[in-house]
Protein backbone atom coordinates (compact mmCIF):
# COMPACT_ATOMS: atom_id res chain seq x y z
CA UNK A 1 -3.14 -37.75 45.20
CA UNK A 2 -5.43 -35.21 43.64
CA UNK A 3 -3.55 -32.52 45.46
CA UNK A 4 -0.67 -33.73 44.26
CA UNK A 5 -2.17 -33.50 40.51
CA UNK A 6 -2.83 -30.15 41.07
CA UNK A 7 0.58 -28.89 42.40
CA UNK A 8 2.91 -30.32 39.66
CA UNK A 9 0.89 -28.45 36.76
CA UNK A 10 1.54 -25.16 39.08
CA UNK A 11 5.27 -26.27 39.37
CA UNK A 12 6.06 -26.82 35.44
CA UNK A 13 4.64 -23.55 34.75
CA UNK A 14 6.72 -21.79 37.67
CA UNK A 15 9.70 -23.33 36.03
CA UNK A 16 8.76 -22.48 32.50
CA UNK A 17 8.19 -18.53 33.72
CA UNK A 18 11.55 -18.72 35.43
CA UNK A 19 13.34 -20.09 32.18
CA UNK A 20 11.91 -17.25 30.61
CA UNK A 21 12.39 -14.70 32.85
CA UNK A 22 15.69 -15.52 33.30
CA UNK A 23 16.40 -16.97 29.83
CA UNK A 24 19.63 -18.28 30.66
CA UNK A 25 19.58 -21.03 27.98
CA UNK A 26 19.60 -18.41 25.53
CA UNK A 27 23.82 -17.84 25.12
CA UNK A 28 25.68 -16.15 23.10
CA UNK A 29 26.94 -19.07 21.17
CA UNK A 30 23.14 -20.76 20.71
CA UNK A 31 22.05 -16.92 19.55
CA UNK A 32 24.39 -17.08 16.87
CA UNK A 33 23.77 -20.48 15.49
CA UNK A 34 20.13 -19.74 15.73
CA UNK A 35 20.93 -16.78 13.60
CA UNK A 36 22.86 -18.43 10.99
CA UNK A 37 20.50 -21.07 10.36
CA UNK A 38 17.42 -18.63 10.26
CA UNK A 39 19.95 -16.84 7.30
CA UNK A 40 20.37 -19.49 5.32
CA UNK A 41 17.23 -21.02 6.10
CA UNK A 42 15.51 -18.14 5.02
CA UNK A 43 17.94 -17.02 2.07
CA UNK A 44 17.69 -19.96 0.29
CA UNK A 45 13.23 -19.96 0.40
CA UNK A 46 14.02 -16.36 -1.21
CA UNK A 47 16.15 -18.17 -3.64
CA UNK A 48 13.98 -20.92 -4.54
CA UNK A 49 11.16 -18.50 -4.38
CA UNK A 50 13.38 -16.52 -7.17
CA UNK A 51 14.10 -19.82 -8.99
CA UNK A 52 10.75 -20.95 -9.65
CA UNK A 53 9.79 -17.83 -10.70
CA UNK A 54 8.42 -17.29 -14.66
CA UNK A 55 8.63 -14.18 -16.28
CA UNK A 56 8.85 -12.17 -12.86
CA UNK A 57 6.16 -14.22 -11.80
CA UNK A 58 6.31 -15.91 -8.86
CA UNK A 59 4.27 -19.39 -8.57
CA UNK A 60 1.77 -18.18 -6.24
CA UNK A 61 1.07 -15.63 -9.37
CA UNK A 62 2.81 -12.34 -7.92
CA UNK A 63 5.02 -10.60 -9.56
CA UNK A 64 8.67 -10.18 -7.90
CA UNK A 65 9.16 -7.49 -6.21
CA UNK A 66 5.05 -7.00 -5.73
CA UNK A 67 4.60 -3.39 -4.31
CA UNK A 68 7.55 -2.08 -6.19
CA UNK A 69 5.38 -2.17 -9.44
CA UNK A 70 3.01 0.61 -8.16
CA UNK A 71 6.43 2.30 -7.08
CA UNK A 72 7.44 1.89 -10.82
CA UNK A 73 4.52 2.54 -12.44
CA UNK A 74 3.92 5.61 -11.01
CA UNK A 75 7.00 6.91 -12.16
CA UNK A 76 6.16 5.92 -15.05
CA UNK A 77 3.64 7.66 -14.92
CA UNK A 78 4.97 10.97 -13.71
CA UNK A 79 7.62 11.10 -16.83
CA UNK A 80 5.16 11.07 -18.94
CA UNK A 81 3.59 14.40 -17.58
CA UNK A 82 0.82 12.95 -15.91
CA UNK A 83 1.93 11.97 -11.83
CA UNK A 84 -2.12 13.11 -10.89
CA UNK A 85 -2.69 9.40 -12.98
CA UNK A 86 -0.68 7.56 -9.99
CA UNK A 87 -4.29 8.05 -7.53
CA UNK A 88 -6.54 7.23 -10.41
CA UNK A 89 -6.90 3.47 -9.95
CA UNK A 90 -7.85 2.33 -13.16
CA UNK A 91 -5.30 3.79 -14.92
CA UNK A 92 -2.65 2.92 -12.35
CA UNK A 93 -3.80 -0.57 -12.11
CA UNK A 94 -3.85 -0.95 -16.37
CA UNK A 95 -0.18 0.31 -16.06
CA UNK A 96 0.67 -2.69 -13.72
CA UNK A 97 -1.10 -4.97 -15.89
CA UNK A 98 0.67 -4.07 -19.04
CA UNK A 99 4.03 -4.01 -17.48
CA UNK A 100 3.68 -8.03 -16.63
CA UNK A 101 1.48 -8.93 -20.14
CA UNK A 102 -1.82 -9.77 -17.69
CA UNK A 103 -3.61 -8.35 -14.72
CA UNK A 104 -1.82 -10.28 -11.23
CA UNK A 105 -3.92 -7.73 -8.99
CA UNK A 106 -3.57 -4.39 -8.00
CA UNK A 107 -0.49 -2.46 -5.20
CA UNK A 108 -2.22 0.87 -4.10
CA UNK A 109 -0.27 4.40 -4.46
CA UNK A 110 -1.51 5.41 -1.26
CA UNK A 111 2.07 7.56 -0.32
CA UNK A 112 1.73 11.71 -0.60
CA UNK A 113 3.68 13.38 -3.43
CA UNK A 114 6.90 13.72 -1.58
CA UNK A 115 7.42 9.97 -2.17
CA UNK A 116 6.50 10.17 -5.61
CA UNK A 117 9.53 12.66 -5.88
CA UNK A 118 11.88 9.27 -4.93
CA UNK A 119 9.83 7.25 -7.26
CA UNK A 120 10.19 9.33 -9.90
CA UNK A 121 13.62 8.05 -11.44
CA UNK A 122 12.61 4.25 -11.10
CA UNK A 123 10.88 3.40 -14.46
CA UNK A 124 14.16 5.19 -16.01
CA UNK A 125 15.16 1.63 -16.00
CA UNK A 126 13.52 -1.22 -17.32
CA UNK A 127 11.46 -2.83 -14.18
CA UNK A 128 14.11 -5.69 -12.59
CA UNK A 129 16.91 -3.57 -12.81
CA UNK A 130 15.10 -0.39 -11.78
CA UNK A 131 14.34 -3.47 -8.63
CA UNK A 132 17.72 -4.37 -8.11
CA UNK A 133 18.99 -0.59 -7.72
CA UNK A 134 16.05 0.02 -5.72
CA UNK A 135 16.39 -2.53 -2.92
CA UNK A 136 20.66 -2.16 -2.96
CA UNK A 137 20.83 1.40 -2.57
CA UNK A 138 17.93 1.56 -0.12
CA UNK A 139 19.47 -1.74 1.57
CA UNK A 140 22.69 -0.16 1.63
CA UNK A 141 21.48 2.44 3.65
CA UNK A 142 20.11 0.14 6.08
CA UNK A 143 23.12 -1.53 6.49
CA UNK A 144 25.04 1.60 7.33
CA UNK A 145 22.33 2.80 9.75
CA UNK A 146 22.20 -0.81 11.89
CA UNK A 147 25.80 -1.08 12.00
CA UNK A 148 26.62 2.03 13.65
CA UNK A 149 23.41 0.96 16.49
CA UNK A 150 25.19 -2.59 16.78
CA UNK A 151 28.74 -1.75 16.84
CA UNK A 152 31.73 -4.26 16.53
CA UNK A 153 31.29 -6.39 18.99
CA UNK A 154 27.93 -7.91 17.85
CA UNK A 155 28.69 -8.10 14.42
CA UNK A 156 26.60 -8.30 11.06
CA UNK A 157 24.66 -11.36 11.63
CA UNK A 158 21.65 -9.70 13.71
CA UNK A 159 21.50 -7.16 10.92
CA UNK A 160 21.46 -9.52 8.20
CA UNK A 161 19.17 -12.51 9.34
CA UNK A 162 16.29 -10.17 10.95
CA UNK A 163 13.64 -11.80 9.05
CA UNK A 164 12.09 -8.18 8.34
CA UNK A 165 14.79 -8.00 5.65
CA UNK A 166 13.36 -10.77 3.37
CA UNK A 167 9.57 -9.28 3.98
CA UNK A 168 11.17 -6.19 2.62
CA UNK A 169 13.19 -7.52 -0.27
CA UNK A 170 10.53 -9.79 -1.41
CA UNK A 171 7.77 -6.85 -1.09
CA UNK A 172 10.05 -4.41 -3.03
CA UNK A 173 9.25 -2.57 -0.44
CA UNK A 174 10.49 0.91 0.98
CA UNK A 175 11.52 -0.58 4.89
CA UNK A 176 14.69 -0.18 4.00
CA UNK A 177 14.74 3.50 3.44
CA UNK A 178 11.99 4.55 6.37
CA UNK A 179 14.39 2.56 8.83
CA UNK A 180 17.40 4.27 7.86
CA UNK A 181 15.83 7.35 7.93
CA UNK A 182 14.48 6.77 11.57
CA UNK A 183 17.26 5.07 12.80
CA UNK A 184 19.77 7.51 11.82
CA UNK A 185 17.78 10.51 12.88
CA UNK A 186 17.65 8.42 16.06
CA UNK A 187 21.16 8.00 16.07
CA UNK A 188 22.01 12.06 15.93
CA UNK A 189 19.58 13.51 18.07
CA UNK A 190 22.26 13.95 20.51
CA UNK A 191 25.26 14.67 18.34
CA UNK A 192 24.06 16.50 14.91
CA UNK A 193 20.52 17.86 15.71
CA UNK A 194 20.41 19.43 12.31
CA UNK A 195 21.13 16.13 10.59
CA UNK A 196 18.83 14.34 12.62
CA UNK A 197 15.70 16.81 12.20
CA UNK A 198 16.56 16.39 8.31
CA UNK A 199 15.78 12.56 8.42
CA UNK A 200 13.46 12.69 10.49
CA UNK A 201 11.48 15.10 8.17
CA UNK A 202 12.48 13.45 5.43
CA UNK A 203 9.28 10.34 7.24
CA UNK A 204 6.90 12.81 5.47
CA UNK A 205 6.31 10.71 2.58
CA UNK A 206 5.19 8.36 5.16
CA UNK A 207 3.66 10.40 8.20
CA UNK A 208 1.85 7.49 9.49
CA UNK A 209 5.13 6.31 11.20
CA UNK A 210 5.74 9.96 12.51
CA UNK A 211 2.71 10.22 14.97
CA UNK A 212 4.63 10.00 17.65
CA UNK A 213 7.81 12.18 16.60
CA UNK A 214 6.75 15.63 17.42
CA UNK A 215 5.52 14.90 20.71
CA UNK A 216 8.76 13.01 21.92
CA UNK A 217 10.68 16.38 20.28
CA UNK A 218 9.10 18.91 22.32
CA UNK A 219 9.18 16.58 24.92
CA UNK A 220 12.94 16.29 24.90
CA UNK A 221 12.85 20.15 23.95
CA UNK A 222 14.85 19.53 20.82
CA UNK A 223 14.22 22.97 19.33
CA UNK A 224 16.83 22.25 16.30
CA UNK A 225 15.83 18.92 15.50
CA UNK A 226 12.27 20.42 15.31
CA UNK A 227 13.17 23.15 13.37
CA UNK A 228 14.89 20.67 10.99
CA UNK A 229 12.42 18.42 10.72
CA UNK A 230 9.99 20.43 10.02
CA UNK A 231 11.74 22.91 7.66
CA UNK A 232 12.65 19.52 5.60
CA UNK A 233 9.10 18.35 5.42
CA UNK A 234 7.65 22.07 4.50
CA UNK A 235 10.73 21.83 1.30
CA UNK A 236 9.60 17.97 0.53
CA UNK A 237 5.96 19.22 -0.02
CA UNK A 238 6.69 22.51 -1.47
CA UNK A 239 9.34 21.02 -4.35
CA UNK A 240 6.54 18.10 -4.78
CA UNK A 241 4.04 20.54 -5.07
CA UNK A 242 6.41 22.66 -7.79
CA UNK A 243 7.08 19.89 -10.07
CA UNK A 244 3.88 17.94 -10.23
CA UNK A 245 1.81 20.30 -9.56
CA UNK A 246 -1.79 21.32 -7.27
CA UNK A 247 -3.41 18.80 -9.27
CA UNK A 248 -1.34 16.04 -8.14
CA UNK A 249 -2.16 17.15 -4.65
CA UNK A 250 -5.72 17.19 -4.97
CA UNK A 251 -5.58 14.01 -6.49
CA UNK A 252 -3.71 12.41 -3.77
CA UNK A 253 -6.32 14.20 -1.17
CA UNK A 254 -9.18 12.86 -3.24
CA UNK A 255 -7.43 9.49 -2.73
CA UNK A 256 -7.15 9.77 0.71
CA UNK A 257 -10.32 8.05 1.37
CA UNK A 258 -9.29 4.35 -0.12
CA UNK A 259 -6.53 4.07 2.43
CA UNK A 260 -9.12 4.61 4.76
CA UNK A 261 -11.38 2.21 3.02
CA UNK A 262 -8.55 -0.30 2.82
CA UNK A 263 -7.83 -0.30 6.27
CA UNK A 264 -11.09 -0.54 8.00
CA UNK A 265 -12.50 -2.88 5.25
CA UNK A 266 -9.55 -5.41 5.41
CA UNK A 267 -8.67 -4.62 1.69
CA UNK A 268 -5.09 -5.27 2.22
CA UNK A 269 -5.05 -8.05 4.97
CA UNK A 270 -6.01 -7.90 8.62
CA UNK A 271 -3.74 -10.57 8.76
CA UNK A 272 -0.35 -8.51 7.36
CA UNK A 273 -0.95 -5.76 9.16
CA UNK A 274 0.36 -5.34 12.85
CA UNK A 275 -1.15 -3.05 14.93
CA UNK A 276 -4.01 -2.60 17.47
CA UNK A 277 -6.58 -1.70 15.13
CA UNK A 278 -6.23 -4.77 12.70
CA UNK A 279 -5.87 -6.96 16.14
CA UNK A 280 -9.31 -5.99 17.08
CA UNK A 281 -10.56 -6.46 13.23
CA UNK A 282 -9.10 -9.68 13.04
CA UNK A 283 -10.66 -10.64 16.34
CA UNK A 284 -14.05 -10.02 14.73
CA UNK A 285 -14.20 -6.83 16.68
CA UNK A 286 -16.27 -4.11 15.05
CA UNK A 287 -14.63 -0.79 13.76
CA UNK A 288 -15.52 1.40 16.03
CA UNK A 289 -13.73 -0.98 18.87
CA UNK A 290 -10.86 -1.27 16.84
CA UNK A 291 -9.99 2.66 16.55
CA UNK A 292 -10.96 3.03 20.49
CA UNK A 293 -7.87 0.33 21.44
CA UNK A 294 -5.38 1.85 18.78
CA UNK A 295 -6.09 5.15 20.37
CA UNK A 296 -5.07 3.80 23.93
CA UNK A 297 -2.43 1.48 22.43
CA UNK A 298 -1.09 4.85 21.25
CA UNK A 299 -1.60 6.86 24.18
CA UNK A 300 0.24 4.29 25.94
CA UNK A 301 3.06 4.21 24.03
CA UNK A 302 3.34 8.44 23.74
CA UNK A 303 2.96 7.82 28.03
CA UNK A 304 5.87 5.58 27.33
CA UNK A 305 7.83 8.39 25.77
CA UNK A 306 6.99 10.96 28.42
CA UNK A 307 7.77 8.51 31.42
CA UNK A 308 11.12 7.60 29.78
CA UNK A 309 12.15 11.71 28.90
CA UNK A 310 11.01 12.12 32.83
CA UNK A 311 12.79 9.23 34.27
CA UNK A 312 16.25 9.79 31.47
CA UNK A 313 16.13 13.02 29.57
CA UNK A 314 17.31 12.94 26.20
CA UNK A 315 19.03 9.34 27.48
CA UNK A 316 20.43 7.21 24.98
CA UNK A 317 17.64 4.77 24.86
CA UNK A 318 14.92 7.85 23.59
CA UNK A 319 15.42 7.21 19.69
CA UNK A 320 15.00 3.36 20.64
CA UNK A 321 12.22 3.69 22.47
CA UNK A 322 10.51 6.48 19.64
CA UNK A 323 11.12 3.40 16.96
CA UNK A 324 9.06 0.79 18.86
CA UNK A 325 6.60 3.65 19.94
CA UNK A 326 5.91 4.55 16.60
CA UNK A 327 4.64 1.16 15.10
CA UNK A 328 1.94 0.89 18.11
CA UNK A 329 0.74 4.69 17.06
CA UNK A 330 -0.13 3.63 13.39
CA UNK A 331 -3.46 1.63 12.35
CA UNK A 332 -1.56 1.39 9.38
CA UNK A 333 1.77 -1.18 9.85
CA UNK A 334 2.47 -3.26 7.67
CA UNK A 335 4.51 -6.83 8.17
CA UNK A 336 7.54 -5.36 6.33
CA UNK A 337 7.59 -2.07 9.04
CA UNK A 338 8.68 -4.67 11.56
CA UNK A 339 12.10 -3.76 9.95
CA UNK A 340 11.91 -0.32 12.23
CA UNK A 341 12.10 -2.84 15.68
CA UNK A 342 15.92 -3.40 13.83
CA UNK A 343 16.71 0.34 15.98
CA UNK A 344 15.57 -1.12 19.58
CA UNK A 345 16.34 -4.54 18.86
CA UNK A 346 20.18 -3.46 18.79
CA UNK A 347 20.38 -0.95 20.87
CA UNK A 348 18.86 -3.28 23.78
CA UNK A 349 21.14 -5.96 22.53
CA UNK A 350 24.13 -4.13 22.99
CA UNK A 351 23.14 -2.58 25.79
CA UNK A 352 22.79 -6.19 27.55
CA UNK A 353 26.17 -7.45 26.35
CA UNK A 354 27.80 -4.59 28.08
CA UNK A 355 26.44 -4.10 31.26
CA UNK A 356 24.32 -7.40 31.58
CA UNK A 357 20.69 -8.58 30.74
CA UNK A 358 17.49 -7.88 33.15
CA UNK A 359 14.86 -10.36 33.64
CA UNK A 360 12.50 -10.63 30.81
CA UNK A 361 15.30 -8.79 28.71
CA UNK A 362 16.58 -11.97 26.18
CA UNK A 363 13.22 -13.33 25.91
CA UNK A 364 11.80 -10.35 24.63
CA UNK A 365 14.81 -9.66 22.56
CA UNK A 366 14.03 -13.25 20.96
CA UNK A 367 10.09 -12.82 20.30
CA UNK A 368 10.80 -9.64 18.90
CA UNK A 369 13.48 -11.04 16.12
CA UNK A 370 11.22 -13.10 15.28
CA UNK A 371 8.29 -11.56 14.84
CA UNK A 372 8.11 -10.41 11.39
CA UNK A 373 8.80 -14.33 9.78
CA UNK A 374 5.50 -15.58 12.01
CA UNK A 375 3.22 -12.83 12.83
CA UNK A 376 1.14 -13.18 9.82
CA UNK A 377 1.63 -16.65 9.47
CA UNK A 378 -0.05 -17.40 13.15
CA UNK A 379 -2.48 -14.29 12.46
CA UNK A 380 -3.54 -16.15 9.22
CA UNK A 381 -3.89 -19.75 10.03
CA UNK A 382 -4.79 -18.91 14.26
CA UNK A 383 -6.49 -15.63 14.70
CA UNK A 384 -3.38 -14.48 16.62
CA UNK A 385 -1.99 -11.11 16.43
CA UNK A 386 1.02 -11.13 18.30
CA UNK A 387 2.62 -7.97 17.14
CA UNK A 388 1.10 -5.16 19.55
CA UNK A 389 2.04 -7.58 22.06
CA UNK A 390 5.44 -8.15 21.20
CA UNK A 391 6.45 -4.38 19.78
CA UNK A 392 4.98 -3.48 23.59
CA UNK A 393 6.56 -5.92 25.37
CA UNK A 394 10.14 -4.50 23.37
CA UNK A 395 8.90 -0.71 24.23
CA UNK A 396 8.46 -1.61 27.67
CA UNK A 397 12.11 -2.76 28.25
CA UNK A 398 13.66 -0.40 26.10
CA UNK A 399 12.31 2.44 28.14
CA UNK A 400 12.60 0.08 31.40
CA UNK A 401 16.40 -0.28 30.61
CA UNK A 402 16.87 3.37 29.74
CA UNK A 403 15.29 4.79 32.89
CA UNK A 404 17.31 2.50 35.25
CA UNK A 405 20.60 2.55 32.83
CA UNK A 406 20.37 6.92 33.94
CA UNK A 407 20.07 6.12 37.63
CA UNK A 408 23.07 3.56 37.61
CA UNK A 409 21.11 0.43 38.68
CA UNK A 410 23.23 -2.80 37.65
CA UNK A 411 21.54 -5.55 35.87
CA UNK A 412 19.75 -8.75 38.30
CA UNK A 413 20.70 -10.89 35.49
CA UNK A 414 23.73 -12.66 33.94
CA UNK A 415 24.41 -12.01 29.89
């Protein structure tokens, strides 16, 4: 009898392995329903959130839009002849304070110059409007970058109901733009090298989620899509540096240090952030620990790269696989970068509809979608960072897929 005990345990979690591996209760038809409920499910909490709002104030006593008022206040700052003011925190923060009639707390300018050269039109425009141009024309690029990685057959829900899209919309946050960016410089390193070196330089104004990019371009030996990228960056910081100024610069250097402060002090939220390092911190782990497993989370991924350029050089799943790579190089992720897994995410999807889904393939598809509406949710109320998990997990059969996709092995599982 006790044997007996002991083997059925082993048995239901056999099955419950196979159902995943295998994920055959995850159709095409169940995919899309799950979709369109997780849309409207989602759309109409951003509605309500909208609808109970006061005065731009939310009722948890944010102000819509959050991070887009440090986005809008330092332009405002920065048309008035004085963009050095967006690092000095007391007068940034006042500027926040006075634009919603009381202090709701303080959104860091933590972003180079470059960025404060997109800013700098925003407060043009009285705050919600300037908020509402913002997140359309920034969203509108999104859209056009994830359609062209989905293509017709799988259609505008994925795109739409990736729960990354809300964290981004309700941040006011830039996600939008860094993932059109990648993906599109992703899209043309193949076809227009120039083009795709330009967006991918373009990242400078957050070089955090470029670690990885140089490395995977020499690795490919993409000399023009260097060249671009680089000559784009070098004209970002050199215009920056001609309209605002050395003093802006040092300013921005001398604030270099509270991002660093932020991060390994928790300021912003162990629990919102997503990579290795704020894993370990949330763990209880001390700092030291935490830098020594984001540097081998990102040597793995970079290994990642290399295997995959070895295995499948300059193979259609490389941009993919750089996307996912590059949010397990940075300490710094945010919930709202999840919206960069929107590149792999489709281009694995498609893939699978096409030729057929491996083992492992759907389920990690799934956990990967999503992610972004319960990572910090289960990091906050569980101690459980999932995303390095996940985002690796994603890497792993993105690259997996691409390597085998060159050789011509056929999928071992049914779509």
């Amino acid at each position: 009898m006790s044997q007996a005990h002991s083997v059925a345990p082993s048995l239901r979690l056999a099955a419950v392995l196979e159902a995943l591996r295998r994920a055959d209760w995850l159709t095409g038809a169940r995919a899309r329903a799950y979709g369109w409920l997780l849309l409207i499910v989602t759309g109409a909490a951003m509605l309500a959130w909208i609808g109970f709002s006061r005065g731009g104030v939310d009722a948890a006593g944010k102000p819509l839009g959050t991070d887009f008022a440090s986005f809008w206040t330092a332009s405002q700052l920065a048309l008035e002849g004085t963009p050095a003011k967006a690092y000095d925190v007391g007068v940034h923060h006042a500027r926040q304070a006075a634009l919603f009639g009381r202090d709701l707390g303080y959104a860091a300018f933590f972003y180079p110059p470059m960025f404060l050269l997109i800013c700098l039109p925003l407060a043009l425009a009285p705050y919600f409007v300037s908020l509402a141009l913002w997140l359309g024309a920034s969203g509108l690029a999104y859209w056009r970058m994830i359609r062209a990685w989905l293509g017709e057959r799988l259609g505008a829900l994925p795109a739409l109901a990736f729960p990354a899209v809300f964290l981004n919309i309700g941040h006011g946050q830039n996600a939008f733009l860094s993932a059109a960016l990648f993906g599109a410089g992703a899209l043309w390193l193949e076809r227009r090298p120039w083009l795709a070196g330009l967006c991918l330089g373009a990242l400078v104004y957050k070089p955090h989620l470029g670690l990885l990019i140089p490395l995977a371009l020499v690795a490919s030996g993409r000399w023009k899509t260097i060249a671009a990228a680089g000559a784009t960056a070098a004209a970002l910081a050199a215009v920056s540096l001609a309209i605002f100024g050395a003093d802006t610069w040092r300013a921005f250097l001398a604030h270099a240090g509270l991002a660093r402060a932020a991060l390994e002090q928790g300021l912003v939220g162990d629990a919102k952030m997503q990579s290795a390092f704020a894993a370990v911190r949330l763990l209880g782990g001390p700092v030291g620990l935490a830098y020594g497993v984001q540097a081998a989370t990102a040597a793995l991924a970079a290994a990642a790269l290399l295997w995959l350029q070895r295995r499948a050089p300059r193979g259609p799943a490389e941009g993919p696989a750089l996307a996912a790579a590059a949010l397990l190089a940075s300490p710094f992720v945010l919930d709202y970068d999840l919206l960069l897994l929107a590149v792999p995410l489709a281009w694995l999807a498609r893939e699978g509809l096409e030729t057929g889904f491996r083992p492992w393939e759907k389920t990690t598809l799934a956990a990967a979608f999503v992610l972004p509406a319960i990572s910090r949710s289960l990091a906050t109320s569980l101690h459980l960072p999932l995303a390095p998990l996940v985002v690796g997990a994603l890497l792993l059969a993105v690259a997996k897929r691409g390597a085998q996709r060159e050789l011509g092995q056929p999928a071992k599982a049914s779509a």
